[in-house]
N, C-alpha and C. Protein backbone atom coordinates (compact mmCIF):
# COMPACT_ATOMS: atom_id res chain seq x y z
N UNK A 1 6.24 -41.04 40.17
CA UNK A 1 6.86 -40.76 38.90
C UNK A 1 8.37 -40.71 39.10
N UNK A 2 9.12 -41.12 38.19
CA UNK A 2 10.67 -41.30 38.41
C UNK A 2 10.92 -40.11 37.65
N UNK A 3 12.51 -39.78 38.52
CA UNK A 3 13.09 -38.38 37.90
C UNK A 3 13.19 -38.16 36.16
N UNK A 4 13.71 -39.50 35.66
CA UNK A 4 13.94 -39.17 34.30
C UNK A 4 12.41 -38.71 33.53
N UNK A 5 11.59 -39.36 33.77
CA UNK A 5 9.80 -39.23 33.36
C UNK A 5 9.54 -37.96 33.60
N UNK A 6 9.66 -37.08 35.27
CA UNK A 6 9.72 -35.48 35.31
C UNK A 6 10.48 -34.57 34.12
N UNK A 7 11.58 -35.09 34.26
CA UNK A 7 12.32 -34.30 33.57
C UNK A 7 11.86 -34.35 32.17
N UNK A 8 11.60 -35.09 31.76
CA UNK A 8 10.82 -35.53 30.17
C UNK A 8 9.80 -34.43 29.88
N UNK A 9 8.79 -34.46 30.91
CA UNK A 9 7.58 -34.14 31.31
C UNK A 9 7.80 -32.39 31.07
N UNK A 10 8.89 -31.99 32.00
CA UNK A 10 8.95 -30.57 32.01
C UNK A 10 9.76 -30.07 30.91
N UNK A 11 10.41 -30.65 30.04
CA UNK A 11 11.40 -30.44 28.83
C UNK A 11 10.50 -30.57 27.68
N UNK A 12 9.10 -31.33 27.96
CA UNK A 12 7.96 -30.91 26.79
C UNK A 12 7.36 -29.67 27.11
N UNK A 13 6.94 -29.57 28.35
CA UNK A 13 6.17 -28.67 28.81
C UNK A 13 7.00 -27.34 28.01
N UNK A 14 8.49 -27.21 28.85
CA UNK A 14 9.00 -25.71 27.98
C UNK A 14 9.20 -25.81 26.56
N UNK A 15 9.16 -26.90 25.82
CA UNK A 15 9.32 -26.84 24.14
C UNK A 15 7.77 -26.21 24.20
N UNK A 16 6.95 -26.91 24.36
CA UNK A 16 5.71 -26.71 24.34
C UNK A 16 5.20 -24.61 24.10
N UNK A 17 6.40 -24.06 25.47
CA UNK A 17 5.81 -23.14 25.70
C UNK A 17 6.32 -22.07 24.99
N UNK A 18 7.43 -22.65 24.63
CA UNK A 18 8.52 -21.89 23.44
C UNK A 18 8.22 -21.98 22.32
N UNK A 19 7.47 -22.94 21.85
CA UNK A 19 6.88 -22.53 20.81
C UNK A 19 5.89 -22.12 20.32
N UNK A 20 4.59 -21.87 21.59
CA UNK A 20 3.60 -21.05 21.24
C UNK A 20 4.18 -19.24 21.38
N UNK A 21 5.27 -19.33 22.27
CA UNK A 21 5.30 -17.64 22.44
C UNK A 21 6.20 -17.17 21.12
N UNK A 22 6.85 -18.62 20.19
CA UNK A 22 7.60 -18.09 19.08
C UNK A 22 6.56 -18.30 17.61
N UNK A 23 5.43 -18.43 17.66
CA UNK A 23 4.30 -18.14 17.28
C UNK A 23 3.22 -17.10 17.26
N UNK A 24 3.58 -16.48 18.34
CA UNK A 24 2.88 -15.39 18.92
C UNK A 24 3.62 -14.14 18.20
N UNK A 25 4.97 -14.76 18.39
CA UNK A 25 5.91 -13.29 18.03
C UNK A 25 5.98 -13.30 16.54
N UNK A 26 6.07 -14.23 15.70
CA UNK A 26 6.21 -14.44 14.28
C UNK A 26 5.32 -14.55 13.64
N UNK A 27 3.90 -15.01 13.91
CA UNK A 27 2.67 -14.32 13.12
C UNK A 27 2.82 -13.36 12.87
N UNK A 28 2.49 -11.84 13.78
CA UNK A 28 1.80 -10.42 12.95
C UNK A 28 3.03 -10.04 12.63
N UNK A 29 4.62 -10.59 12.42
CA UNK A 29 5.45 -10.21 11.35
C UNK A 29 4.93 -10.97 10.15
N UNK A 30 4.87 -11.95 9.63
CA UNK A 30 4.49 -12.85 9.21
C UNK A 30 3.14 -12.09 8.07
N UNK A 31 2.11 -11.87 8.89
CA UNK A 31 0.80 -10.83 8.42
C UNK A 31 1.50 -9.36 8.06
N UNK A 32 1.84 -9.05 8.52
CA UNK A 32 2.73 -7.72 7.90
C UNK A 32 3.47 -8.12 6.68
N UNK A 33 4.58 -8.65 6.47
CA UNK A 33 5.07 -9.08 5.43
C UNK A 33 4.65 -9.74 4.19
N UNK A 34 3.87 -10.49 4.28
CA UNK A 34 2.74 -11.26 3.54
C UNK A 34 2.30 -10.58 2.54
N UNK A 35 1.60 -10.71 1.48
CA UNK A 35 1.10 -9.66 0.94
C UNK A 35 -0.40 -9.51 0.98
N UNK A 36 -0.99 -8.38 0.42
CA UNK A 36 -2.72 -8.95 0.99
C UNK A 36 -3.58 -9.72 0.30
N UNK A 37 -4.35 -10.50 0.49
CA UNK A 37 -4.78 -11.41 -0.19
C UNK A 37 -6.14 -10.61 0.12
N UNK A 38 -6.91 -10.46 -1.42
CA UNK A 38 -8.13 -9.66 -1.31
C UNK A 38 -9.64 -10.18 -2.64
N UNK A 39 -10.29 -10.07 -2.21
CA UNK A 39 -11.60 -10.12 -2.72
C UNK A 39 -11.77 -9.07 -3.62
N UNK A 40 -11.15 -8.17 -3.13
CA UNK A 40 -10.88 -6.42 -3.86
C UNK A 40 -10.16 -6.26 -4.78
N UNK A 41 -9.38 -7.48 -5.34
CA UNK A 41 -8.85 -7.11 -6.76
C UNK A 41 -9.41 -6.87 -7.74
N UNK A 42 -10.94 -7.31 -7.90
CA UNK A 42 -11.78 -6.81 -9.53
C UNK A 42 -12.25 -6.10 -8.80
N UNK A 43 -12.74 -5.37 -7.91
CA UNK A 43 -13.80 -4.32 -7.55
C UNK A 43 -13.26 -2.65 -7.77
N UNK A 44 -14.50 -2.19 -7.93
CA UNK A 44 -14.26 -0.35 -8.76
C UNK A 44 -14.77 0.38 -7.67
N UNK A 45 -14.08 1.24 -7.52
CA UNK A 45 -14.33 2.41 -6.29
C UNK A 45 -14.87 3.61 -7.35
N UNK A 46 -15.50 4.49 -6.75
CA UNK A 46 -16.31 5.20 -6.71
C UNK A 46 -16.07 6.43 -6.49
N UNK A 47 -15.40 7.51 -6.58
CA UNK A 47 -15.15 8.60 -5.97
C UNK A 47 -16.17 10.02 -6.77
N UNK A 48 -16.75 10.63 -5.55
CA UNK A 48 -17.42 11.67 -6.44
C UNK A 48 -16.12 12.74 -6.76
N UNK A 49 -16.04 13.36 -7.95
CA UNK A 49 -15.50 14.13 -8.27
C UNK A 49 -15.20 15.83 -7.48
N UNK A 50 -16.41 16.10 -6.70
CA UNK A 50 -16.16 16.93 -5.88
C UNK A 50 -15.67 16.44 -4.66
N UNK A 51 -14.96 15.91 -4.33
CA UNK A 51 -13.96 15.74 -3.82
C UNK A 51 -12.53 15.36 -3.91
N UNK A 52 -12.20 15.92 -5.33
CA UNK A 52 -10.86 15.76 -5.67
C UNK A 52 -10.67 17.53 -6.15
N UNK A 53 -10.39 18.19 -5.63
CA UNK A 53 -10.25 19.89 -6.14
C UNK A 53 -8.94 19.44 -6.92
N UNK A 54 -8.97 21.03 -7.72
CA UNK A 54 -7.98 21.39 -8.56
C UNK A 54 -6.64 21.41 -7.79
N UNK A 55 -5.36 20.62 -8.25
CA UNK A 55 -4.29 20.97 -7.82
C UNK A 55 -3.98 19.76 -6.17
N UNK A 56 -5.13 18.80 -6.02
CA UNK A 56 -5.16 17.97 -4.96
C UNK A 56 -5.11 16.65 -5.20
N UNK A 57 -4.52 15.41 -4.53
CA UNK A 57 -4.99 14.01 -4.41
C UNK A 57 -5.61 13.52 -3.59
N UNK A 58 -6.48 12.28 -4.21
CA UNK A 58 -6.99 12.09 -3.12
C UNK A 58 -6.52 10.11 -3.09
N UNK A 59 -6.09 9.60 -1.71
CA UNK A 59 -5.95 8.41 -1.69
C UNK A 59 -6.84 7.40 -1.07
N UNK A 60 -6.95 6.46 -1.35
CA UNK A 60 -7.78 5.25 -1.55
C UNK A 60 -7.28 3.97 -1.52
N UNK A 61 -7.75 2.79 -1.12
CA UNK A 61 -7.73 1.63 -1.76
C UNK A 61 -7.91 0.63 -2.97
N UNK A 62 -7.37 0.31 -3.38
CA UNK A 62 -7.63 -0.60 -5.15
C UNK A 62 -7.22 -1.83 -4.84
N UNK A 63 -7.92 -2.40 -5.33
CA UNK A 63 -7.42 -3.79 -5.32
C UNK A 63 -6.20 -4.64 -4.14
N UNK A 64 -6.33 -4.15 -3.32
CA UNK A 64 -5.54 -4.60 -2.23
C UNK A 64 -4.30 -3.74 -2.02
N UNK A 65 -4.21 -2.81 -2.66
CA UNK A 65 -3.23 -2.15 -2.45
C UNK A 65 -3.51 -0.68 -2.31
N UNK A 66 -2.62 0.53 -2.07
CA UNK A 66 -2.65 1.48 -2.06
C UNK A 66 -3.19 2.64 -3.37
N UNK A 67 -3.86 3.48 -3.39
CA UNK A 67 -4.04 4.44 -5.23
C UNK A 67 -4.17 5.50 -4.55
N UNK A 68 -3.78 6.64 -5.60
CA UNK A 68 -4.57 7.82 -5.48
C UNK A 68 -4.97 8.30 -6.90
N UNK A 69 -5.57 9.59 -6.53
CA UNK A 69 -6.67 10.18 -7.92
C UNK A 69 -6.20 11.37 -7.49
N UNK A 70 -5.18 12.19 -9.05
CA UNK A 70 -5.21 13.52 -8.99
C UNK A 70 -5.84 14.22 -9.91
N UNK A 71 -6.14 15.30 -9.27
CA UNK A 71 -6.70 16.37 -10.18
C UNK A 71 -5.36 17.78 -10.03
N UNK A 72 -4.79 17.25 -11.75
CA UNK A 72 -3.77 18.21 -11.67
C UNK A 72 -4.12 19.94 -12.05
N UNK A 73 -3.53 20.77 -12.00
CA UNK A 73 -3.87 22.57 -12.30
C UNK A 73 -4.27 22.47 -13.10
N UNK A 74 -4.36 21.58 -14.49
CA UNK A 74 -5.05 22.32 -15.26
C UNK A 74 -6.32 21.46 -15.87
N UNK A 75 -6.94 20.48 -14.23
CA UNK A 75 -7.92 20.03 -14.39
C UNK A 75 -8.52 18.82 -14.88
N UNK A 76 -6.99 18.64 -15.22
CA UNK A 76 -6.95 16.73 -15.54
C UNK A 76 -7.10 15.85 -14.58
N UNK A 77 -7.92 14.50 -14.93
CA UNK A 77 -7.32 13.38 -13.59
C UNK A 77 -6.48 12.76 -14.16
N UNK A 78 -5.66 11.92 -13.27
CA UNK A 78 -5.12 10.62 -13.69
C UNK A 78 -4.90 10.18 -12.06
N UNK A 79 -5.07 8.80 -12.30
CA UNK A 79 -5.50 7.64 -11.45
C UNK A 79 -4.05 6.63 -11.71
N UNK A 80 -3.28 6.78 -10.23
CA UNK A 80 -1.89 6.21 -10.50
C UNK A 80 -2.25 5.03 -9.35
N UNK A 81 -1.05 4.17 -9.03
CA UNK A 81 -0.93 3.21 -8.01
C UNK A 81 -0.49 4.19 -7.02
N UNK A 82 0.00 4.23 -6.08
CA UNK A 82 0.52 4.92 -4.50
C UNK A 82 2.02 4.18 -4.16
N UNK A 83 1.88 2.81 -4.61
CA UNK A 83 2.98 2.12 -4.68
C UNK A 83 4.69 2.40 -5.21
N UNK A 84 5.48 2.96 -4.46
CA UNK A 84 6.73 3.35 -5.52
C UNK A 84 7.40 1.72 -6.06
N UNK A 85 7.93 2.03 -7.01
CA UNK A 85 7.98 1.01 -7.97
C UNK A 85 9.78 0.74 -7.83
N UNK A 86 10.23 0.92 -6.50
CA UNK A 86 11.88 0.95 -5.81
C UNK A 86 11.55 -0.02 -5.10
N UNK A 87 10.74 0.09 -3.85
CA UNK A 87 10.58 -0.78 -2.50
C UNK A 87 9.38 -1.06 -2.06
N UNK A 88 8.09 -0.44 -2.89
CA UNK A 88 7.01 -0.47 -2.49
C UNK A 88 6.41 0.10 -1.76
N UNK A 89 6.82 1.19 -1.25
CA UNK A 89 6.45 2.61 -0.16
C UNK A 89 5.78 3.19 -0.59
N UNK A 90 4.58 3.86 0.39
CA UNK A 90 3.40 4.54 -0.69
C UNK A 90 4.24 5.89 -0.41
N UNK A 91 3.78 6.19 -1.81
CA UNK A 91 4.36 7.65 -1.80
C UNK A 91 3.49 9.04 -1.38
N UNK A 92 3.81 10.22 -1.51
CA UNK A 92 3.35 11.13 -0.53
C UNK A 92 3.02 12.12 -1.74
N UNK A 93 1.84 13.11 -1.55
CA UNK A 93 1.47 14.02 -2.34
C UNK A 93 2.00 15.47 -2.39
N UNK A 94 2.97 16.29 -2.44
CA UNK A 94 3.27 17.26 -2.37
C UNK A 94 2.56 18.35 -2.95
N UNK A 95 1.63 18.88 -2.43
CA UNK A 95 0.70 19.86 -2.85
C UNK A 95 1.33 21.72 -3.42
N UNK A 96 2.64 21.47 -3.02
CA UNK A 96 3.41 22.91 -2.98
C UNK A 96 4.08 22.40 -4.29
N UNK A 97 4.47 21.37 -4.47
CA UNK A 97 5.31 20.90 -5.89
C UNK A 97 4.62 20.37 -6.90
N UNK A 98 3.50 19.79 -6.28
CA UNK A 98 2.61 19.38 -7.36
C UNK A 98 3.28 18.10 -7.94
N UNK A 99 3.35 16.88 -6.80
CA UNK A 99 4.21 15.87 -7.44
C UNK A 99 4.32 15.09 -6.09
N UNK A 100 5.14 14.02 -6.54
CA UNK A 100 5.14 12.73 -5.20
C UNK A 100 6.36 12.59 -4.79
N UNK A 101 6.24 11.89 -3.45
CA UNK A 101 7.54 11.91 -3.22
C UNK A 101 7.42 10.29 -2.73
N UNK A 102 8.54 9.66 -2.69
CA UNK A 102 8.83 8.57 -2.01
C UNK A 102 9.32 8.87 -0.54
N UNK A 103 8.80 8.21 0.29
CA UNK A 103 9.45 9.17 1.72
C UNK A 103 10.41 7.98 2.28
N UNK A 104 10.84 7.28 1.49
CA UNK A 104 12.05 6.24 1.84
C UNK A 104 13.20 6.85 1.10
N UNK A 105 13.43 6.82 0.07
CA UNK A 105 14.48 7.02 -0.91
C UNK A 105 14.62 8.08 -1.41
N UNK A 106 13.82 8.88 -1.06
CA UNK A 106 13.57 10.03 -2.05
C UNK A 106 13.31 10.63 -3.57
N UNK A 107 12.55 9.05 -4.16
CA UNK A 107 12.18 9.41 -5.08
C UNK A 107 11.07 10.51 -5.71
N UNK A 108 11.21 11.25 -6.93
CA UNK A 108 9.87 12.22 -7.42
C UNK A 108 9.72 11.47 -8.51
N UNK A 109 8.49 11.79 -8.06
CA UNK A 109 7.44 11.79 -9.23
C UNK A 109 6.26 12.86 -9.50
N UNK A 110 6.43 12.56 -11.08
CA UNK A 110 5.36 13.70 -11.47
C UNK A 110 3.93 13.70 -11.12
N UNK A 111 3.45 14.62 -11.25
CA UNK A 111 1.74 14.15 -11.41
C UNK A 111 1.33 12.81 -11.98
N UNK A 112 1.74 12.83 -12.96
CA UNK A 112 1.39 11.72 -14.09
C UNK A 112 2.05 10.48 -13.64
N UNK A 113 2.55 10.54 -12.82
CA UNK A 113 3.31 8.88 -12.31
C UNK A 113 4.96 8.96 -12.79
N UNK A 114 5.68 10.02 -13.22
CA UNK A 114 6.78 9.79 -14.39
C UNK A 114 7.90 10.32 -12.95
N UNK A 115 8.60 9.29 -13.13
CA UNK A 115 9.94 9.49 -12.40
C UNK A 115 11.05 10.80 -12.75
N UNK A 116 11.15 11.50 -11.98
CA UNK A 116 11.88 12.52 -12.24
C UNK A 116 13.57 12.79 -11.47
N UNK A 117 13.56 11.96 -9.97
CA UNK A 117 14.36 11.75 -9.70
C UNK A 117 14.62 10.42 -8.52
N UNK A 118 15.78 10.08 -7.80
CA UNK A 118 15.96 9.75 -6.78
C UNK A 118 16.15 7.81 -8.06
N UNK A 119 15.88 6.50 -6.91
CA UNK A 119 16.33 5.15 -7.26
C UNK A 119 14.88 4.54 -8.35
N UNK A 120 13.48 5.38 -8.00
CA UNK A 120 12.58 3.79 -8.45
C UNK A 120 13.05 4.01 -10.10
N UNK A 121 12.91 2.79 -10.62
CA UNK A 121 13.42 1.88 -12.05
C UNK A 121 12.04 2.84 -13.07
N UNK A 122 10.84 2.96 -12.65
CA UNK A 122 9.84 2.98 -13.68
C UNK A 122 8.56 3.55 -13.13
N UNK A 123 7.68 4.54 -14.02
CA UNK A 123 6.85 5.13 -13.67
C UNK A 123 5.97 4.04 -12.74
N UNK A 124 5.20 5.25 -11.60
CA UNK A 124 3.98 4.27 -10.85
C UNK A 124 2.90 4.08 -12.08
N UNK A 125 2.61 2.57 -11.34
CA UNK A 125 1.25 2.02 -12.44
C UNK A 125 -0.24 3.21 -12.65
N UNK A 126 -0.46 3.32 -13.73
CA UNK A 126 -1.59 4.11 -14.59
C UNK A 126 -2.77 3.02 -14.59
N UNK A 127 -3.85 3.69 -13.60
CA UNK A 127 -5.08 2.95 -13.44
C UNK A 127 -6.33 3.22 -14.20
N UNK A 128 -7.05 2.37 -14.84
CA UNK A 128 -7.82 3.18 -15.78
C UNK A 128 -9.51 3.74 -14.98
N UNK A 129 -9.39 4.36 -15.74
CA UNK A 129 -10.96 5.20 -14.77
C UNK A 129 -11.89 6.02 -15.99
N UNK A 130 -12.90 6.03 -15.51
CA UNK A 130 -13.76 6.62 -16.61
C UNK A 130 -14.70 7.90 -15.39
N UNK A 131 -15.34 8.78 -15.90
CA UNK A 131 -15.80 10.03 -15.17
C UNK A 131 -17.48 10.08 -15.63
N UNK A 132 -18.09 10.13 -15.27
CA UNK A 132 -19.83 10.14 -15.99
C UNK A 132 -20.78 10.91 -14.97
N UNK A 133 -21.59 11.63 -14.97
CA UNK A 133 -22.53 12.01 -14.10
C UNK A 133 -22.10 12.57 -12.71
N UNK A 134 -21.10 13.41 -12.39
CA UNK A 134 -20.35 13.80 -11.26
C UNK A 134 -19.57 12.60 -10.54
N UNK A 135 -19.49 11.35 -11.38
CA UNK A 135 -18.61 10.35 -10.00
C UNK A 135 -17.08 9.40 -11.12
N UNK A 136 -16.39 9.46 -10.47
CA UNK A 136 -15.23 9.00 -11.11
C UNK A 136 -15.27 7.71 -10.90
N UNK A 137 -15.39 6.65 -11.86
CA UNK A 137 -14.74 5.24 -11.37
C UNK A 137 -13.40 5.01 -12.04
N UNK A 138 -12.98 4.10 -10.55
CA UNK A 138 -11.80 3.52 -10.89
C UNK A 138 -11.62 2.36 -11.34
N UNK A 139 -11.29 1.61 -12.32
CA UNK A 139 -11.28 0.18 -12.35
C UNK A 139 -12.32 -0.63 -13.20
């Protein structure tokens, strides 16, 4: 084999190898970033009601994305997204305030999804749910 043919040879070989390890590295960013692609967008979850106490949330999956289900003090549910509606950060349940927090920005929110302070633009999304025979559906 003549030098120029080696050299050919090994200048594929490292493209070759540089671009499986820059494949390797840029997929599961790639899958992270992405958004989720789901089967689970029409499907209804199920939650029995004794397991949402007075004054607690409880979180879940919906449709490819993040939810929770509160049961506020005075015994109401409402069924919000988890999603803050700033950057997309699920937000956090504050059981001492009785309200959410964004743990990026510091946005609140109410029980009810209603922005009270900090950057997101607009209440989290209101999911509809119906309650029958001890079990809550969502969706």
């Amino acid at each position: 084999m003549e030098k120029g043919g080696r050299r050919k040879f090994l200048g594929i070989c490292l493209g070759g190898c540089v671009a499986g390890i820059a494949a390797a590295v840029l997929y599961p960013v790639y899958r992270y970033l992405a958004p989720r692609s789901g089967s689970g967008a029409t499907a209804r979850v199920e939650i029995p009601e004794k397991d949402v106490p007075e004054g607690e949330a409880k979180f879940f999956e919906y449709g490819g994305s993040s939810a929770v289900l509160v049961r506020k003090r005075d015994g109401s549910l409402v069924a919000l997204s988890a999603v803050c509606t700033h950057l997309g950060c699920i937000v956090q349940w504050e059981k001492d305030t009785q309200g959410f927090l964004c743990p990026c920005h510091a946005g609140h929110y109410t029980p009810d999804g209603v922005v009270t302070s900090g950057p997101p633009p607009k209440p989290l999304t209101k999911l509809p749910f119906t309650v029958a025979n001890g079990s809550i559906r969502i969706g």
